[in-house]
C-alpha atoms as a PDB file:
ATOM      1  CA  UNK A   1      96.981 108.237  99.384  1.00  0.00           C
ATOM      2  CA  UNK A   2      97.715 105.302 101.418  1.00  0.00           C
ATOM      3  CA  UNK A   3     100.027 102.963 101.016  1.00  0.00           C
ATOM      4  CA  UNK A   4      99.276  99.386  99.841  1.00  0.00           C
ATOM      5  CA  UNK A   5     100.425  96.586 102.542  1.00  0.00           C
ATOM      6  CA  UNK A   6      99.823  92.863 103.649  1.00  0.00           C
ATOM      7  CA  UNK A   7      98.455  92.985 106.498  1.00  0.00           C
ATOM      8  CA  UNK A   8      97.736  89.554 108.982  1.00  0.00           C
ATOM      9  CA  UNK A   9      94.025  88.336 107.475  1.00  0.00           C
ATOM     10  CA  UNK A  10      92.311  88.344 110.731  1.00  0.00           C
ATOM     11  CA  UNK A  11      88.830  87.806 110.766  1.00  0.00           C
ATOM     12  CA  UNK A  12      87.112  90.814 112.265  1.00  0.00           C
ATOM     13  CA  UNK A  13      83.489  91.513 113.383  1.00  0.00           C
ATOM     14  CA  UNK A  14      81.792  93.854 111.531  1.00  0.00           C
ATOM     15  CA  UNK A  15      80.816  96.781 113.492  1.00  0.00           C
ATOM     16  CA  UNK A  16      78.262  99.739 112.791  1.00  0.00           C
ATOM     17  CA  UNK A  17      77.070 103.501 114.069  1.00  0.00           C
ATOM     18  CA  UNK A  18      73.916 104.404 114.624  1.00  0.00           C
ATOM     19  CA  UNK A  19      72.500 107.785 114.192  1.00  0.00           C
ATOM     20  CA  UNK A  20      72.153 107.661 118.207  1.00  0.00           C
ATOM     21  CA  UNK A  21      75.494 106.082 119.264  1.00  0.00           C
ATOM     22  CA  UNK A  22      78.939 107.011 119.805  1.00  0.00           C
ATOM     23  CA  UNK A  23      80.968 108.912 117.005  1.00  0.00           C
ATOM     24  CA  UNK A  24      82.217 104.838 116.972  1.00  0.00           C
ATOM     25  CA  UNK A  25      80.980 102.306 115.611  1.00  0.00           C
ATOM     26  CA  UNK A  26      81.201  99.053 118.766  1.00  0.00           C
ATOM     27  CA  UNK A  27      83.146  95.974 117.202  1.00  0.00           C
ATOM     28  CA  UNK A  28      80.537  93.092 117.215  1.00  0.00           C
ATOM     29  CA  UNK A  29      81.426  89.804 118.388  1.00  0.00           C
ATOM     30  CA  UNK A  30      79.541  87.587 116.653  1.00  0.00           C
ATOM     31  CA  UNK A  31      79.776  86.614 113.083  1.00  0.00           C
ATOM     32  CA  UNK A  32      79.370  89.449 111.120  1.00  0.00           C
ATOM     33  CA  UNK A  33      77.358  91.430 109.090  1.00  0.00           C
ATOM     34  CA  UNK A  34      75.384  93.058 111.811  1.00  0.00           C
ATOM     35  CA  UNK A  35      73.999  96.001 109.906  1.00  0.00           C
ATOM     36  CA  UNK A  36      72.914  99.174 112.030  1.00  0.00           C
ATOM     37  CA  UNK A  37      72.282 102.459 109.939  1.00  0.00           C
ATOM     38  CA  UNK A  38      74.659 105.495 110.003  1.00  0.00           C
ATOM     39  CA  UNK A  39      72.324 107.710 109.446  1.00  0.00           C
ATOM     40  CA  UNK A  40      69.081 107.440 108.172  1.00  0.00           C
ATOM     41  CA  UNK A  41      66.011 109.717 106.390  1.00  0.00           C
ATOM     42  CA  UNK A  42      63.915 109.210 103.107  1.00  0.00           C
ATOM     43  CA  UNK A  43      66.398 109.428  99.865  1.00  0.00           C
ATOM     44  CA  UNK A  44      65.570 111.055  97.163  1.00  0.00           C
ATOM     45  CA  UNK A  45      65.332 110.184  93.428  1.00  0.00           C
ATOM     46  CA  UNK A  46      68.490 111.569  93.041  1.00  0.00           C
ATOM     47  CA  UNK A  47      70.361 109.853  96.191  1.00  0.00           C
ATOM     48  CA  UNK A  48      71.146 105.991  96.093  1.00  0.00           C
ATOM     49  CA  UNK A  49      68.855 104.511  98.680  1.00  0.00           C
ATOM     50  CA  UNK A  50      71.450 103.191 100.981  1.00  0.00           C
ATOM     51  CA  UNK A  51      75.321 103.320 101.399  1.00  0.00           C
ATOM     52  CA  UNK A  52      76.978  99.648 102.519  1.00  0.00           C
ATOM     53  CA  UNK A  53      81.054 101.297 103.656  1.00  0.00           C
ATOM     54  CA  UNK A  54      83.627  99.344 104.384  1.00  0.00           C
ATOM     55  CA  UNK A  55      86.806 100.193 105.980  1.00  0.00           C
ATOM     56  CA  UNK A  56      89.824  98.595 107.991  1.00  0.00           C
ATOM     57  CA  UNK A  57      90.431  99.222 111.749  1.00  0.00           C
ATOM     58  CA  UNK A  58      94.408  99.114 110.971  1.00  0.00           C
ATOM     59  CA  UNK A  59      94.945 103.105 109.954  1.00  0.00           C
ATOM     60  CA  UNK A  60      94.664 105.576 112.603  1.00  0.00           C
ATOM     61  CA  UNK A  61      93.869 108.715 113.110  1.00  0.00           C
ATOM     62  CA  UNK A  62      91.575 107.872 109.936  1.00  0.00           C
ATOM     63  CA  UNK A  63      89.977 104.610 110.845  1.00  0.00           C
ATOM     64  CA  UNK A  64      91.240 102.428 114.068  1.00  0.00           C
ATOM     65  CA  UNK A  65      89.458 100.890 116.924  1.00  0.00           C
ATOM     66  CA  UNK A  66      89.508 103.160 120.241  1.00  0.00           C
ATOM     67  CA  UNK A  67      90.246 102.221 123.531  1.00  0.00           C
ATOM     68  CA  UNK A  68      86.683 101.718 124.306  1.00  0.00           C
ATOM     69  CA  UNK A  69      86.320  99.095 121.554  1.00  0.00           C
ATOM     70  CA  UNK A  70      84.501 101.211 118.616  1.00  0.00           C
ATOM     71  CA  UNK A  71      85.418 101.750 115.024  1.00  0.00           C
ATOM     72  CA  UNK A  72      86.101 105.341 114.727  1.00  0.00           C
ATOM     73  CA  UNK A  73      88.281 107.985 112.423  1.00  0.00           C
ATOM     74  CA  UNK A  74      87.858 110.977 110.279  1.00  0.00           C
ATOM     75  CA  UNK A  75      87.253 108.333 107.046  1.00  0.00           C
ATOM     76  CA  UNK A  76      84.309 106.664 109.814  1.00  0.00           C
ATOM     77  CA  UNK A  77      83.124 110.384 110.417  1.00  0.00           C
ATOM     78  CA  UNK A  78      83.133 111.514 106.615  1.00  0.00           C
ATOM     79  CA  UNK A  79      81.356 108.436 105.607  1.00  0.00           C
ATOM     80  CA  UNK A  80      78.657 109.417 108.612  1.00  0.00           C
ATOM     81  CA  UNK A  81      78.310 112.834 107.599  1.00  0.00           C
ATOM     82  CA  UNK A  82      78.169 111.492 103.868  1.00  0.00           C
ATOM     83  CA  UNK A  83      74.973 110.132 105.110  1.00  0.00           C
ATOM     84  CA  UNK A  84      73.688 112.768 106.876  1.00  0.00           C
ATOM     85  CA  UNK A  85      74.050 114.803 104.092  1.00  0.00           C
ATOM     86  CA  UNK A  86      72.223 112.892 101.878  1.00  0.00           C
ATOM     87  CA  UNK A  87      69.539 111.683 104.393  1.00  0.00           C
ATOM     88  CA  UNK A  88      69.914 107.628 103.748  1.00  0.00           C
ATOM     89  CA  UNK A  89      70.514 104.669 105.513  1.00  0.00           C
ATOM     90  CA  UNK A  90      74.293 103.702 105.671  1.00  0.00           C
ATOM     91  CA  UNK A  91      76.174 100.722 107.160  1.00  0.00           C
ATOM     92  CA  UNK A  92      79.850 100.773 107.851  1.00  0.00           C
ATOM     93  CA  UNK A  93      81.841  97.381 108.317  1.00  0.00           C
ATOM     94  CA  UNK A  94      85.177  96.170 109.271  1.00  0.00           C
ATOM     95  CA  UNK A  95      87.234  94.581 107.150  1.00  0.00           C
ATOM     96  CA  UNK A  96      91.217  93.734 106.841  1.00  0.00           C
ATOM     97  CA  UNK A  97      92.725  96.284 104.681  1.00  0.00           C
ATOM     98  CA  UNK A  98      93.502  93.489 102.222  1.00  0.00           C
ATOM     99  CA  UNK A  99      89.984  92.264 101.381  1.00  0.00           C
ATOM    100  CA  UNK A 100      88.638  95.297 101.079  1.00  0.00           C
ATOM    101  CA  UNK A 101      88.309  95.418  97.020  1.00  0.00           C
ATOM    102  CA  UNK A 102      86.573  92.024  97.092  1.00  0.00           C
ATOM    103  CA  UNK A 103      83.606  93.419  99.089  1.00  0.00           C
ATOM    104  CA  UNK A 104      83.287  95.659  96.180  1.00  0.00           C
ATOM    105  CA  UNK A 105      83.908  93.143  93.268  1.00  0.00           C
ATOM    106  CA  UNK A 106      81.263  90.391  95.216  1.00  0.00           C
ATOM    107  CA  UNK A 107      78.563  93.341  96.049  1.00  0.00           C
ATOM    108  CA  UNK A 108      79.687  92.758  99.890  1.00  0.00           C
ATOM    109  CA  UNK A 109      79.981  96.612 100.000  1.00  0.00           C
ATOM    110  CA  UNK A 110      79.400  99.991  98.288  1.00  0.00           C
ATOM    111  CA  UNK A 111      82.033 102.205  98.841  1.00  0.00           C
ATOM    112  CA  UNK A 112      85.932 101.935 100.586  1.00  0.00           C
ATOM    113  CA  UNK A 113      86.148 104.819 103.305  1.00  0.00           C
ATOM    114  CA  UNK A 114      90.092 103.393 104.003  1.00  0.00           C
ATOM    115  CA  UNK A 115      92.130 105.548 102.042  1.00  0.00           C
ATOM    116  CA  UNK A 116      92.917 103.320  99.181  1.00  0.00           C
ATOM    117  CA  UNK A 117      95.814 104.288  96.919  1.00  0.00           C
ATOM    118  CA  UNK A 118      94.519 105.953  93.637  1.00  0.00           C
ATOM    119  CA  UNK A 119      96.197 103.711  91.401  1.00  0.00           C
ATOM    120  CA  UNK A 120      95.814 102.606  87.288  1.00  0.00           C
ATOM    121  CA  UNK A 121      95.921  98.908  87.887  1.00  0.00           C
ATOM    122  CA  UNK A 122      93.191  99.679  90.945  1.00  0.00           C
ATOM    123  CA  UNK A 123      91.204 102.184  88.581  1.00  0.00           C
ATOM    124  CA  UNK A 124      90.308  99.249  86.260  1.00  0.00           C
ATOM    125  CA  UNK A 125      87.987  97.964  89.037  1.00  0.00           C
ATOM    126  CA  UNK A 126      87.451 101.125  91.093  1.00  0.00           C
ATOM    127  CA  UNK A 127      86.151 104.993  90.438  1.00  0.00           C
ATOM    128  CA  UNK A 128      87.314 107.489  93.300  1.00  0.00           C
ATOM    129  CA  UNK A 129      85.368 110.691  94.164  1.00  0.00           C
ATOM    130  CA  UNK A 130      86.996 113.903  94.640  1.00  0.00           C
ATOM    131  CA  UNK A 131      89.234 114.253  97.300  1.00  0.00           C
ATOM    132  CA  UNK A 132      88.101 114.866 100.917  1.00  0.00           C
ATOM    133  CA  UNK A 133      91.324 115.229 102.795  1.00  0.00           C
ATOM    134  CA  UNK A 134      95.265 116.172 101.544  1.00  0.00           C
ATOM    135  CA  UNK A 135      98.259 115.503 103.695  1.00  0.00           C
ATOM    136  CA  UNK A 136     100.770 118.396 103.251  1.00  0.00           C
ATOM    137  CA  UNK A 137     104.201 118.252 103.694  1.00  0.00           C
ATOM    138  CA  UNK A 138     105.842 120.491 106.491  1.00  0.00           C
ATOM    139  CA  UNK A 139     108.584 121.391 108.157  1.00  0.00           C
ATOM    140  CA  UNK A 140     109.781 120.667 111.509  1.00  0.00           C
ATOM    141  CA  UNK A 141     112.523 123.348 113.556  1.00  0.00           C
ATOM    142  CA  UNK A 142     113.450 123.663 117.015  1.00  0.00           C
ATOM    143  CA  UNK A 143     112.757 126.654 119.000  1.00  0.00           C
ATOM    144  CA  UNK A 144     113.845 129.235 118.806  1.00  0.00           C
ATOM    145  CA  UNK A 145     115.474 128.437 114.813  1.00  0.00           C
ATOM    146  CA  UNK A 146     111.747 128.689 112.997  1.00  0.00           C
ATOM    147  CA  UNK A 147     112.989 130.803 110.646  1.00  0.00           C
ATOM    148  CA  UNK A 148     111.080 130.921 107.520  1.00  0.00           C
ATOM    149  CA  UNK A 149     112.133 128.030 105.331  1.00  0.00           C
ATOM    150  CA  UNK A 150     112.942 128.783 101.707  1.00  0.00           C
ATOM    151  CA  UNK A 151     116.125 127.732  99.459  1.00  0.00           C
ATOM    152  CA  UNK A 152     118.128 130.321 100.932  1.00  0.00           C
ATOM    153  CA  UNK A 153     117.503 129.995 104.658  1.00  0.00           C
ATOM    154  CA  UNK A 154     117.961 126.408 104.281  1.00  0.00           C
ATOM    155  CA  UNK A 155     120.921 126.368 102.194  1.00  0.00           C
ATOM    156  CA  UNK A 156     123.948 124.434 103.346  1.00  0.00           C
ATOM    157  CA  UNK A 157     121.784 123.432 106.450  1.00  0.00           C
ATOM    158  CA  UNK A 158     121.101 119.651 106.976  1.00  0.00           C
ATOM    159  CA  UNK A 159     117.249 118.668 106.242  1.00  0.00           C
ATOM    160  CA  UNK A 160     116.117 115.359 107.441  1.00  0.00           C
ATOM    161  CA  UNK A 161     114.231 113.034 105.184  1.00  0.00           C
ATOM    162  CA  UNK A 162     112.756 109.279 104.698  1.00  0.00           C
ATOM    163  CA  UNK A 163     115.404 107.911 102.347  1.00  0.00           C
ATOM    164  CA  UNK A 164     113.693 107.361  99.366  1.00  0.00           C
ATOM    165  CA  UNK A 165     110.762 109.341  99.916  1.00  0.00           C
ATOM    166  CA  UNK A 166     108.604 112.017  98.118  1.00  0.00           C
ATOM    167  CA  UNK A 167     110.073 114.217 100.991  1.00  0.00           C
ATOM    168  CA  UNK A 168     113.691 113.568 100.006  1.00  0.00           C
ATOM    169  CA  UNK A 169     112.483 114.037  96.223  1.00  0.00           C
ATOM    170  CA  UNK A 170     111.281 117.348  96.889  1.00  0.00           C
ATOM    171  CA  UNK A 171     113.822 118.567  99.030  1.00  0.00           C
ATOM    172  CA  UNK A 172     116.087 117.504  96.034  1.00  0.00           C
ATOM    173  CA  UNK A 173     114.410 119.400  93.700  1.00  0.00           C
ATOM    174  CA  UNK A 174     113.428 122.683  95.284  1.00  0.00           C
ATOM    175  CA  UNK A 175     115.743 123.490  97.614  1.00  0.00           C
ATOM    176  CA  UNK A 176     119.031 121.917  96.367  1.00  0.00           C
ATOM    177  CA  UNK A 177     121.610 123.691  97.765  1.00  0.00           C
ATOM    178  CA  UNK A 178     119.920 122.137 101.432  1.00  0.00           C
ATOM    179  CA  UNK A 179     122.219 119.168 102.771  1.00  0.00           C
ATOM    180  CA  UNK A 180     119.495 115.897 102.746  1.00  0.00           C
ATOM    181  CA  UNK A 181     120.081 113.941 106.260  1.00  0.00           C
ATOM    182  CA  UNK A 182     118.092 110.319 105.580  1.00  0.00           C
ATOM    183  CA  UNK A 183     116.879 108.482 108.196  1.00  0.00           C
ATOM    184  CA  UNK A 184     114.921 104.916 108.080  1.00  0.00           C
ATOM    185  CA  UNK A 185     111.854 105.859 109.739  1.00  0.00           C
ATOM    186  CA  UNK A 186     109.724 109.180 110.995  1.00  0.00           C
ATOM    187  CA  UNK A 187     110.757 108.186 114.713  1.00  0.00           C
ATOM    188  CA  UNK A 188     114.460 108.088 113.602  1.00  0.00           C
ATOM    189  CA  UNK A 189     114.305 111.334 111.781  1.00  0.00           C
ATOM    190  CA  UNK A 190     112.396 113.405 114.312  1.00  0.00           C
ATOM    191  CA  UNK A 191     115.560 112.079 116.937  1.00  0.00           C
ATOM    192  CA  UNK A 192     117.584 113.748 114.739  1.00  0.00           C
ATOM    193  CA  UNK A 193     115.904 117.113 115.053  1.00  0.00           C
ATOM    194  CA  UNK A 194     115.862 116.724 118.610  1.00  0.00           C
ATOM    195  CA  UNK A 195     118.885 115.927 118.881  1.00  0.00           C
ATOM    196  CA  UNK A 196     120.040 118.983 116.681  1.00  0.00           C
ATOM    197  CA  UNK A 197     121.553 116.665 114.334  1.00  0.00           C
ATOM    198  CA  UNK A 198     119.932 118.415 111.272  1.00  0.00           C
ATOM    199  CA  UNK A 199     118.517 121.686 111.294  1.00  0.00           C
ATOM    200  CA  UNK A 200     114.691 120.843 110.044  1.00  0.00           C
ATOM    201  CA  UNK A 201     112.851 117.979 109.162  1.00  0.00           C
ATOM    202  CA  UNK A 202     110.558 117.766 105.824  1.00  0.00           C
ATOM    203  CA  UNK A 203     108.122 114.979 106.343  1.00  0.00           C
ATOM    204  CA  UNK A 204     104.074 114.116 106.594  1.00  0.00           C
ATOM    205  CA  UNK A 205     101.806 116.693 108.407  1.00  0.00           C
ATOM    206  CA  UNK A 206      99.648 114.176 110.488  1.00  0.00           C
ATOM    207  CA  UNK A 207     102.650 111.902 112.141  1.00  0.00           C
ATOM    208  CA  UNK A 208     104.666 115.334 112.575  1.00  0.00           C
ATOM    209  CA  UNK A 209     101.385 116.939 114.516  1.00  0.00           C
ATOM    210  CA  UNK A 210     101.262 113.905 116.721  1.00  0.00           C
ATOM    211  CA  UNK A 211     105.371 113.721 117.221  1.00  0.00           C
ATOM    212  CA  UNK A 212     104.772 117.510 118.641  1.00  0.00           C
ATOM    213  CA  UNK A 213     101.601 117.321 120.429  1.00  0.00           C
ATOM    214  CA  UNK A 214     103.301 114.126 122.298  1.00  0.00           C
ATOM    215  CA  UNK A 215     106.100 113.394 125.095  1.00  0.00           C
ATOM    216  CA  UNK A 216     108.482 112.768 122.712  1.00  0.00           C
ATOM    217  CA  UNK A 217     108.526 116.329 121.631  1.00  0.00           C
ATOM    218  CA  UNK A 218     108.263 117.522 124.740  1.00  0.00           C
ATOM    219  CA  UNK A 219     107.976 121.024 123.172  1.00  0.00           C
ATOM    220  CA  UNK A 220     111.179 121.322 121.540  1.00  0.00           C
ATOM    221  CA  UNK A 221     110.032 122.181 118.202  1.00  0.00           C
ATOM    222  CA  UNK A 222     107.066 123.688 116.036  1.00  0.00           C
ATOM    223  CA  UNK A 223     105.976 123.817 112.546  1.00  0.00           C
ATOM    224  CA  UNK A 224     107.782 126.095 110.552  1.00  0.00           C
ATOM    225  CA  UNK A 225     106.760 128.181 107.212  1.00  0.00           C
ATOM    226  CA  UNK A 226     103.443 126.867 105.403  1.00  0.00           C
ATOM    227  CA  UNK A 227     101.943 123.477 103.841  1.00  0.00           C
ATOM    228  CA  UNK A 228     103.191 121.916 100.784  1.00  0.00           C
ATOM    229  CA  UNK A 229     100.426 120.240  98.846  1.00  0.00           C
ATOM    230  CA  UNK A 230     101.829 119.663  95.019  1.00  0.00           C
ATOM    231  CA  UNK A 231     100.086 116.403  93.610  1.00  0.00           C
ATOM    232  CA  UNK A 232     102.868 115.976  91.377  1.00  0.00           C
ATOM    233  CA  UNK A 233     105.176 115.012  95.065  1.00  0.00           C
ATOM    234  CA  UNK A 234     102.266 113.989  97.325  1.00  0.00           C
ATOM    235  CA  UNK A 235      98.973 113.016  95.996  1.00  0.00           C
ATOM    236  CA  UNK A 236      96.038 114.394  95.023  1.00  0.00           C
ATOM    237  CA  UNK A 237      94.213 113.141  98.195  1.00  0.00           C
ATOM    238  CA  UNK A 238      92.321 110.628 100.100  1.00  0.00           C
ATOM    239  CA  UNK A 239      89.075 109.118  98.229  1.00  0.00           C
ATOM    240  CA  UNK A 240      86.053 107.553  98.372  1.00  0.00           C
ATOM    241  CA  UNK A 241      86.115 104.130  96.293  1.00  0.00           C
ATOM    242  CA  UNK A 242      83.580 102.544  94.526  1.00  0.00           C
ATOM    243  CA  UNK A 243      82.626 100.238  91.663  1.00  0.00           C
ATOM    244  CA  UNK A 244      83.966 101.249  88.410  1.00  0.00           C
ATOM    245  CA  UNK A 245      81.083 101.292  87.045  1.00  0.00           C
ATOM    246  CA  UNK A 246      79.460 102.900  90.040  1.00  0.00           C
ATOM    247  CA  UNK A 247      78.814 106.122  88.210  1.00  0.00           C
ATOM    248  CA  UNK A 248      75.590 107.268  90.234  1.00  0.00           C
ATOM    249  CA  UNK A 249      77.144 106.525  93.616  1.00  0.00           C
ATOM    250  CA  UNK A 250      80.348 108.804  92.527  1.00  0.00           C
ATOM    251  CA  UNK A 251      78.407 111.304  91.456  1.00  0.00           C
ATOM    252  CA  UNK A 252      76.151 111.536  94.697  1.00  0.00           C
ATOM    253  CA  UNK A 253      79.257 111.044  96.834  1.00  0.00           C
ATOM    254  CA  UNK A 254      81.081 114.203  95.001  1.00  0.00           C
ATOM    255  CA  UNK A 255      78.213 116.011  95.806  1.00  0.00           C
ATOM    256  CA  UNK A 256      78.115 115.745  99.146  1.00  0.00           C
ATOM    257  CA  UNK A 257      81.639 116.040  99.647  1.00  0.00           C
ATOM    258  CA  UNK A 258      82.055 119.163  97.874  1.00  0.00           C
ATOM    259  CA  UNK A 259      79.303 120.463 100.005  1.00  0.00           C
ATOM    260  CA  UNK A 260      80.645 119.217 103.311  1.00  0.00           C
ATOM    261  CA  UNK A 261      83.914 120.846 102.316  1.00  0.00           C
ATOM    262  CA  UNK A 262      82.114 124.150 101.919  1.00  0.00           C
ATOM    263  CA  UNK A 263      80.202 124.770 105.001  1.00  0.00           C
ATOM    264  CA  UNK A 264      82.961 123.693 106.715  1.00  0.00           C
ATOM    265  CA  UNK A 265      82.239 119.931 108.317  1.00  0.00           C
ATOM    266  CA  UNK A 266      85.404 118.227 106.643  1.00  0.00           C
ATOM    267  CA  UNK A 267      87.448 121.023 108.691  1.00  0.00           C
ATOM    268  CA  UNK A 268      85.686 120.539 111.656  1.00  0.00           C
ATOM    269  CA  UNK A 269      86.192 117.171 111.728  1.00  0.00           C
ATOM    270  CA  UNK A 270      89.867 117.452 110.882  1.00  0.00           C
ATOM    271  CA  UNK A 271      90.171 119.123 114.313  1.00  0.00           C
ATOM    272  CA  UNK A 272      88.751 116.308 116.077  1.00  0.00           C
ATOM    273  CA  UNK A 273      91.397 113.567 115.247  1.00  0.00           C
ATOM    274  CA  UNK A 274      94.532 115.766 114.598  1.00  0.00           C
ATOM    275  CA  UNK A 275      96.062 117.509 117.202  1.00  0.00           C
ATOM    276  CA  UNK A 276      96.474 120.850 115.544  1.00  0.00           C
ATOM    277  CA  UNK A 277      95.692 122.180 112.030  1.00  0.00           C
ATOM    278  CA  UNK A 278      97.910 120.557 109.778  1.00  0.00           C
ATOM    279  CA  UNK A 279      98.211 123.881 107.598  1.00  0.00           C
END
């Protein structure tokens, strides 16, 4: 789900939660590792006996250093409640987004809570569990035009888009006889909309929820119609990484996802790092 990028190679501390700390994880100084559990409890046979994660600090709302100096994110908080789950000792640590499929290839690290692109050249080293968290698209009207969207409503009307983008290539394909307005970046394209330069804006839930919960906004405009989730346009969600080979970990990791999705702690923890549902 997230895209691939350089990023500057700066040596970071490795930081850790413990079962009583902060939903963060503090950002040690000295050389790292300095390992602290997640969460911890006897395993069972049929649980690995610990969990090493490793994640960057570079991606919020999904894993970022706060204000207060701690590693924290909805990835951080899934990996945690991974744990809990599963009653073992885990460890998260802090890596730069680059490095972070050499902790797995040197045995540095179990499993990437970062949101690492599901890729075939990145599947020859890495298995992914099932998904944990999909980005819809949406769209973005001013009030009081929140109008359902739907080919007709939005035909002739000007749509903005990320040139290039699996926005623009849906908007292309479903709802044709819409007028595509491209902009450079999100910031760019929700000006537009504010500006009532184009009529609705088809882009990522979780920047759009921030744009409208923020200043920026300043309450001009709303989510309009429902989510778009097709894999074919936008992924089939963010995963957990591990070795290739890993099959054991993968399989322990589905499980507890799948059950964390059904009583409901992946949506509760969705609500504490997006401003609004996102569907």
């Amino acid at each position: 789900m997230r895209l691939s990028k350089i990023l500057i190679a700066t040596i970071l501390a490795a930081c850790v939660l413990g079962p009583g700390s902060s939903p963060g994880a503090r950002a040690a100084q000295a050389d790292y590792p300095q390992i602290v559990p997640l969460a911890t409890g006897p395993a069972t046979a049929a649980n690995p006996p610990s969990i090493r994660f490793v994640t960057s600090d570079d991606f919020p709302p999904f894993n970022f250093v706060d204000g207060s100096g701690l590693i924290t994110g909805f990835n951080v908080e899934v990996a945690r409640a991974i744990c809990t789950h599963l009653s073992i000792p885990c460890t998260v640590q802090v890596r730069p987004f680059p490095l972070l499929l050499g902790t797995i290839r040197d045995n540095k690290a179990d499993a990437i809570a970062a949101g690492v692109a599901d890729t075939p050249a990145l599947r020859r080293h890495l298995a992914y569990s099932v998904p944990y968290f999909r980005e819809p698209a949406r769209f973005v009207r001013r009030w009081p035009a929140l109008v359902e969207p739907s080919p007709r409503t939005l035909a002739g009307k000007a749509v903005g888009v990320i040139s290039g983008s699996r926005y623009a290539d849906f908007i292309r394909d479903y709802f044709p006889a819409a007028t595509p307005r491209t902009a450079a970046t999100e910031a760019d394209l929700f000006a537009l909309l504010k500006d009532g330069e184009v009529d609705a804006v088809f882009t990522g839930a979780v920047g759009a929820a921030f744009w409208l919960a923020g200043p920026a906004a300043h309450g001009c405009c709303a989510f309009s119609g429902g989510a778009y989730i097709e894999p074919a346009y936008f992924g089939d969600g963010m995963k957990i990484a591990v070795a290739a080979d890993n099959t054991a970990l993968k399989g322990s990791i589905d499980g507890a996802l799948r059950a964390l999705d059904a009583d409901g702690t992946l949506a509760d923890l969705a609500l504490r790092f997006f401003p609004e549902s996102l569907y």
